[in-house]
N, C-alpha and C. Protein backbone atom coordinates (compact mmCIF):
# COMPACT_ATOMS: atom_id res chain seq x y z
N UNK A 1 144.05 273.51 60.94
CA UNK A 1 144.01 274.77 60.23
C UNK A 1 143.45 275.83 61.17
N UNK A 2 143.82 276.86 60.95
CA UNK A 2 143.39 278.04 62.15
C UNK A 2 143.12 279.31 60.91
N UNK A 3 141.82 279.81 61.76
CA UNK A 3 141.59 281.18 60.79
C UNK A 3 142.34 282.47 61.43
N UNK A 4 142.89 283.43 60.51
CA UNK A 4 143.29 284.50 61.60
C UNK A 4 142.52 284.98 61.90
N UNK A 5 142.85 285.87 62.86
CA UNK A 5 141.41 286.45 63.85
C UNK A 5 141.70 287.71 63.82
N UNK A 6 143.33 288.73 63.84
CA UNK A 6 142.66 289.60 64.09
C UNK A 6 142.82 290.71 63.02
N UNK A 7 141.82 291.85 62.33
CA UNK A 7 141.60 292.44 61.49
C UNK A 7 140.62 291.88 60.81
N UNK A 8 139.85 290.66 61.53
CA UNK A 8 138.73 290.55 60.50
C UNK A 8 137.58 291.04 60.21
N UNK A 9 137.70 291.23 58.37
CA UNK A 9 136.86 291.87 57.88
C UNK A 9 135.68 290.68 57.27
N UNK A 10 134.43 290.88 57.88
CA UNK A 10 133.29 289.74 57.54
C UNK A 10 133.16 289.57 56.22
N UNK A 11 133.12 290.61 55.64
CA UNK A 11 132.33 290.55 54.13
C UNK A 11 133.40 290.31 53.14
N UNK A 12 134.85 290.73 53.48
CA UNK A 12 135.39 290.30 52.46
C UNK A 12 136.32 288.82 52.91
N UNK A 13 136.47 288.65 54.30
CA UNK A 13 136.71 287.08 54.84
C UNK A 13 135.94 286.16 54.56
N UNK A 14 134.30 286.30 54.66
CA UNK A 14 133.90 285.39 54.23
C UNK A 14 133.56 284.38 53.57
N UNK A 15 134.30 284.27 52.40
CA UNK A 15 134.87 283.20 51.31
C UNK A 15 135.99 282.00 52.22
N UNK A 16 136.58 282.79 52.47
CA UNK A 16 137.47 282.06 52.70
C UNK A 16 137.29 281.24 54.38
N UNK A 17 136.52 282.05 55.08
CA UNK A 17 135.86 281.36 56.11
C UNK A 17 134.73 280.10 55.84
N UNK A 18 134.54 280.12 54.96
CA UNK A 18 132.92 279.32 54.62
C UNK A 18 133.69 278.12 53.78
N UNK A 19 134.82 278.18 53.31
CA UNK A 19 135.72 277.34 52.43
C UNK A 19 136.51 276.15 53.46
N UNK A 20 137.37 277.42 54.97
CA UNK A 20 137.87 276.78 56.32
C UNK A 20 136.75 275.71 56.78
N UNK A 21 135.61 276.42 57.13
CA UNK A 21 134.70 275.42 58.04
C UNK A 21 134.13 274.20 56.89
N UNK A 22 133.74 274.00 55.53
CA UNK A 22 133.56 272.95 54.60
C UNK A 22 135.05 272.34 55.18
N UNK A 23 135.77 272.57 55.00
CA UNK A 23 137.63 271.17 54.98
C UNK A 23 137.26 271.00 56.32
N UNK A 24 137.01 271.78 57.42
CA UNK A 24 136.98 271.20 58.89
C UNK A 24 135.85 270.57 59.24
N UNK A 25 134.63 270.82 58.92
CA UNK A 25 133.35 270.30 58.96
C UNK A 25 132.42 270.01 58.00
N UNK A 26 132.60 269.01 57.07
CA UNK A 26 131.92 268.41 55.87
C UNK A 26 130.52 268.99 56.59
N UNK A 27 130.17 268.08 57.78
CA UNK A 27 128.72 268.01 58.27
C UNK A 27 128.39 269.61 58.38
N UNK A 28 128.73 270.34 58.99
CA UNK A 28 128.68 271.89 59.36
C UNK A 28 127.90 272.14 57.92
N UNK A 29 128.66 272.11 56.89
CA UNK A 29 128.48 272.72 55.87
C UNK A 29 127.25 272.29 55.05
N UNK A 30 126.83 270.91 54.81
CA UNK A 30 125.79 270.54 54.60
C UNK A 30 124.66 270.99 55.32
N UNK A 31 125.20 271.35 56.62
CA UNK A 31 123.35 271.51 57.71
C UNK A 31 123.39 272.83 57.21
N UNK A 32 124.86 273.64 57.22
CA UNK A 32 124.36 274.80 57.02
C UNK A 32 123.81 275.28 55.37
N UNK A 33 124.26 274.77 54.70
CA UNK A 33 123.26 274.86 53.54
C UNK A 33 121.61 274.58 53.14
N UNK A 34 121.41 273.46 54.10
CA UNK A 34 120.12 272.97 54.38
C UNK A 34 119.42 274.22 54.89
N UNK A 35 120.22 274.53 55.84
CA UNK A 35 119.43 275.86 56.53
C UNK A 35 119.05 277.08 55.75
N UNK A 36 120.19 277.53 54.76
CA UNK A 36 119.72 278.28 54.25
C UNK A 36 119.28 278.38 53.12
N UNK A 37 118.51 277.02 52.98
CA UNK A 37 117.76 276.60 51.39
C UNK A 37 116.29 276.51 52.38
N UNK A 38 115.91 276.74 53.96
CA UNK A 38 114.99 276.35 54.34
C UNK A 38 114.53 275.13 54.56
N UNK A 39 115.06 273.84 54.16
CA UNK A 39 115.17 272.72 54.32
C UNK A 39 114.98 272.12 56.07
N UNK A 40 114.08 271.29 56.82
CA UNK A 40 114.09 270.88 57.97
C UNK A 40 115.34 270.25 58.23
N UNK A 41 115.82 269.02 57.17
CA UNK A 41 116.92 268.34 58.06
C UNK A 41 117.87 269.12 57.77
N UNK A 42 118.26 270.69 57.84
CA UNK A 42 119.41 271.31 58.57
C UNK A 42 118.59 271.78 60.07
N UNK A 43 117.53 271.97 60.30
CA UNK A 43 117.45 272.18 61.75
C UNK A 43 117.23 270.98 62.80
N UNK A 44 117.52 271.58 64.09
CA UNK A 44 117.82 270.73 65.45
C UNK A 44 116.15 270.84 65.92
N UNK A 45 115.37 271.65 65.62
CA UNK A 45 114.43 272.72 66.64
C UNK A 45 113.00 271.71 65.49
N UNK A 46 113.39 270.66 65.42
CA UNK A 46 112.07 269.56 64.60
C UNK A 46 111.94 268.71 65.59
N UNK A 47 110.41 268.10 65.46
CA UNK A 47 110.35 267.09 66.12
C UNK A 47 108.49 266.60 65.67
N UNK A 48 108.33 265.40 65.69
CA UNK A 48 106.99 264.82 65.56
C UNK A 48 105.34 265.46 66.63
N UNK A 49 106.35 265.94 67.39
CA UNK A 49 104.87 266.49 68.73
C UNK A 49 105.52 267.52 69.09
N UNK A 50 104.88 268.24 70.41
CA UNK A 50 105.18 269.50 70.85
C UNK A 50 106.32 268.57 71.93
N UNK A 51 106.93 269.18 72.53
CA UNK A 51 108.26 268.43 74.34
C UNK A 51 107.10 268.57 75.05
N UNK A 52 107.02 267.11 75.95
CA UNK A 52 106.84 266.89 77.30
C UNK A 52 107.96 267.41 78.21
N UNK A 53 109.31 267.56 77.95
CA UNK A 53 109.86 267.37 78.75
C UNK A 53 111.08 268.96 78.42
N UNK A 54 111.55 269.69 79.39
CA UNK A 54 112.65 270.08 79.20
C UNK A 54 111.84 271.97 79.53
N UNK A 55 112.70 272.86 79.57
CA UNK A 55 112.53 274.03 80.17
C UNK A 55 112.38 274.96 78.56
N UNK A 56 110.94 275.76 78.55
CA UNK A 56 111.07 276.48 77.02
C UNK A 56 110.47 277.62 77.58
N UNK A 57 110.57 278.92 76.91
CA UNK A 57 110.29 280.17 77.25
C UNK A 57 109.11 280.35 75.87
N UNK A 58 108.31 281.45 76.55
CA UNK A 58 107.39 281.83 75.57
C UNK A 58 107.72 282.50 74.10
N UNK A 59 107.46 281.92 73.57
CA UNK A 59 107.70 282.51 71.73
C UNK A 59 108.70 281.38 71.47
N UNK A 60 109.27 280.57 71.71
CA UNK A 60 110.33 279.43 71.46
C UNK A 60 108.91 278.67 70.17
N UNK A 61 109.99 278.24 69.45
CA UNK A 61 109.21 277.82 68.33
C UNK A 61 109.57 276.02 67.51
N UNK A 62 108.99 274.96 67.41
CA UNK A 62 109.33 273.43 67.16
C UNK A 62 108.38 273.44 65.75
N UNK A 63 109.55 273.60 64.98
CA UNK A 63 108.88 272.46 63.47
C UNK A 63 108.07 271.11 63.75
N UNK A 64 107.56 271.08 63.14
CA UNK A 64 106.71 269.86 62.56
C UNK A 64 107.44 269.27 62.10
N UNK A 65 107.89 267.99 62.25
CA UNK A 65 108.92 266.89 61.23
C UNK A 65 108.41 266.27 60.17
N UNK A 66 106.86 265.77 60.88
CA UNK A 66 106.04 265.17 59.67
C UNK A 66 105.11 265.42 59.56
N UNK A 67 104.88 266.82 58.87
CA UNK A 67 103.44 267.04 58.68
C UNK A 67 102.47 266.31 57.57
N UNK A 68 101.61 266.36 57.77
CA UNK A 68 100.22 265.74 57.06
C UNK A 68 99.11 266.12 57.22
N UNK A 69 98.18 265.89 56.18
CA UNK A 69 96.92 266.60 55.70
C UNK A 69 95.63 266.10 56.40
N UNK A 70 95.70 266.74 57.26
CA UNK A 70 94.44 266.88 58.93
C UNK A 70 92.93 267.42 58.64
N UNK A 71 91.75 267.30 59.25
CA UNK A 71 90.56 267.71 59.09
C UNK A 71 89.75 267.24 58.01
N UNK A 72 88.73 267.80 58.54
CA UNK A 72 87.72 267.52 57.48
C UNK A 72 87.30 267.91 55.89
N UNK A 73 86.94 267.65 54.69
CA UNK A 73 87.11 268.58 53.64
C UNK A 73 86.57 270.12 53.64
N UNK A 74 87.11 271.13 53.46
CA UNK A 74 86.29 272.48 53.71
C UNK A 74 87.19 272.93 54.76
N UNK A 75 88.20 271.76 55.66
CA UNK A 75 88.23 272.86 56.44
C UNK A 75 89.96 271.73 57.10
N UNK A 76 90.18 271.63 55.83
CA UNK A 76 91.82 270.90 56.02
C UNK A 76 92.98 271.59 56.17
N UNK A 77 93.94 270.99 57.03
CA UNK A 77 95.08 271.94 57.29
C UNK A 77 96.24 271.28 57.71
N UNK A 78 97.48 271.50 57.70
CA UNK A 78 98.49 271.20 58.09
C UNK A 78 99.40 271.40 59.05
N UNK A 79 99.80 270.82 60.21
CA UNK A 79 100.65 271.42 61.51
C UNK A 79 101.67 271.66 61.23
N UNK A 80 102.03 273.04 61.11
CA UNK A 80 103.40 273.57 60.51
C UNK A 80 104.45 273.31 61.69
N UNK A 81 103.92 273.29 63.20
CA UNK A 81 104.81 273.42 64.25
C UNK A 81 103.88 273.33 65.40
N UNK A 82 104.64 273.99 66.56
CA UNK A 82 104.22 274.69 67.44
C UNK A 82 105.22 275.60 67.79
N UNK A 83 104.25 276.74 68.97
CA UNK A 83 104.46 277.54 69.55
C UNK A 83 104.36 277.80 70.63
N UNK A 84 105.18 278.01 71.68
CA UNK A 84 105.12 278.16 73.33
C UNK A 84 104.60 279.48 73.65
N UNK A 85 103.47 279.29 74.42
CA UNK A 85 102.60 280.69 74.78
C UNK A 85 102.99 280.79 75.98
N UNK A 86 103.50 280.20 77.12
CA UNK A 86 103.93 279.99 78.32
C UNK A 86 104.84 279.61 78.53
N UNK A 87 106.05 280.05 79.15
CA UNK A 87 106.90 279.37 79.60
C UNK A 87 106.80 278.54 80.80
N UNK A 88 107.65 277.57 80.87
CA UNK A 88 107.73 276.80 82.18
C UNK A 88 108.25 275.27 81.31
N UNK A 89 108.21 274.25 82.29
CA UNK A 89 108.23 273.09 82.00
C UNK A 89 107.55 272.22 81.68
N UNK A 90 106.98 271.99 80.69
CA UNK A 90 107.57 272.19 79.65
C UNK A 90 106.88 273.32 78.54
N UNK A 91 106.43 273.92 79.36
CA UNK A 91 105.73 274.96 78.77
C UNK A 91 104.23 274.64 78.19
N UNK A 92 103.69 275.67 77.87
CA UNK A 92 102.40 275.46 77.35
C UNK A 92 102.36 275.58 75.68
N UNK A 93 102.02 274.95 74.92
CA UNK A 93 102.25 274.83 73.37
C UNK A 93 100.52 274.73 72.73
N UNK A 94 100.87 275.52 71.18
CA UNK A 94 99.81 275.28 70.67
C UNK A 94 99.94 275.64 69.70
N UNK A 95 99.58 274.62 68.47
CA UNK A 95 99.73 274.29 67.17
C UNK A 95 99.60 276.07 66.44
N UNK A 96 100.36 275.89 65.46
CA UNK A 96 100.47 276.59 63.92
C UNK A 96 100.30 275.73 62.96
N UNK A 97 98.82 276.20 62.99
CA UNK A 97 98.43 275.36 61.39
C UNK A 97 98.20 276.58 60.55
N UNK A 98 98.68 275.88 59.17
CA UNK A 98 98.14 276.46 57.68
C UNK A 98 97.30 274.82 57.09
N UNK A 99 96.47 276.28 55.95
CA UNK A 99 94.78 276.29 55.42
C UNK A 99 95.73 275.40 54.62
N UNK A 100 94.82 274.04 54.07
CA UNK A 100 95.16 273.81 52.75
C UNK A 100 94.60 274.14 51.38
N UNK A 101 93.50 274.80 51.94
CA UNK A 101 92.72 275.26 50.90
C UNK A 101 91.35 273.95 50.17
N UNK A 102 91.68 272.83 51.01
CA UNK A 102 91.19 271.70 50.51
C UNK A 102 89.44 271.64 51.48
């Protein structure tokens, strides 16, 4: 199946584009719904720790895959991610936590 391409108008194509890529890409369409329900398993950019390994620029940003309830009482919190303050290899990273209030 091929979409036409030229005269396209986004806002009123887009039905029928989002209908093309579901018949061509079951998977597409699921991640991309995931994504825009906010859901982790539609993103790539998760992972359990910050990368040892691989080239990241500063402000590049890694979900938390499995977060859990850290610290002491009074002063508990959760690793939402990280964040690259440095670029390089593999860059320099450092946690985004939220309060649990606990």
């Amino acid at each position: 199946m091929r979409l036409q391409t030229d005269n396209y108008r986004f806002g009123s194509d887009l039905p029928a584009l989002v209908k093309t890529l579901a018949q061509i890409f079951p998977r597409f369409a699921v991640q991309l719904n995931h994504l825009s329900e906010g859901r982790i398993c539609g993103s790539h950019n998760a992972a359990e720790a910050p990368p040892a390994t691989g080239l990241y620029q500063a402000g590049d940003y890694l979900r938390n895959s499995a977060p859990a309830v850290q610290g002491a009482a009074g002063g508990r919190y959760v690793t939402k991610g990280w964040i690259c303050v440095h670029s390089g290899e593999p860059g320099t990273w450092v946690e985004d936590r939220g309060l649990t209030g606990e």
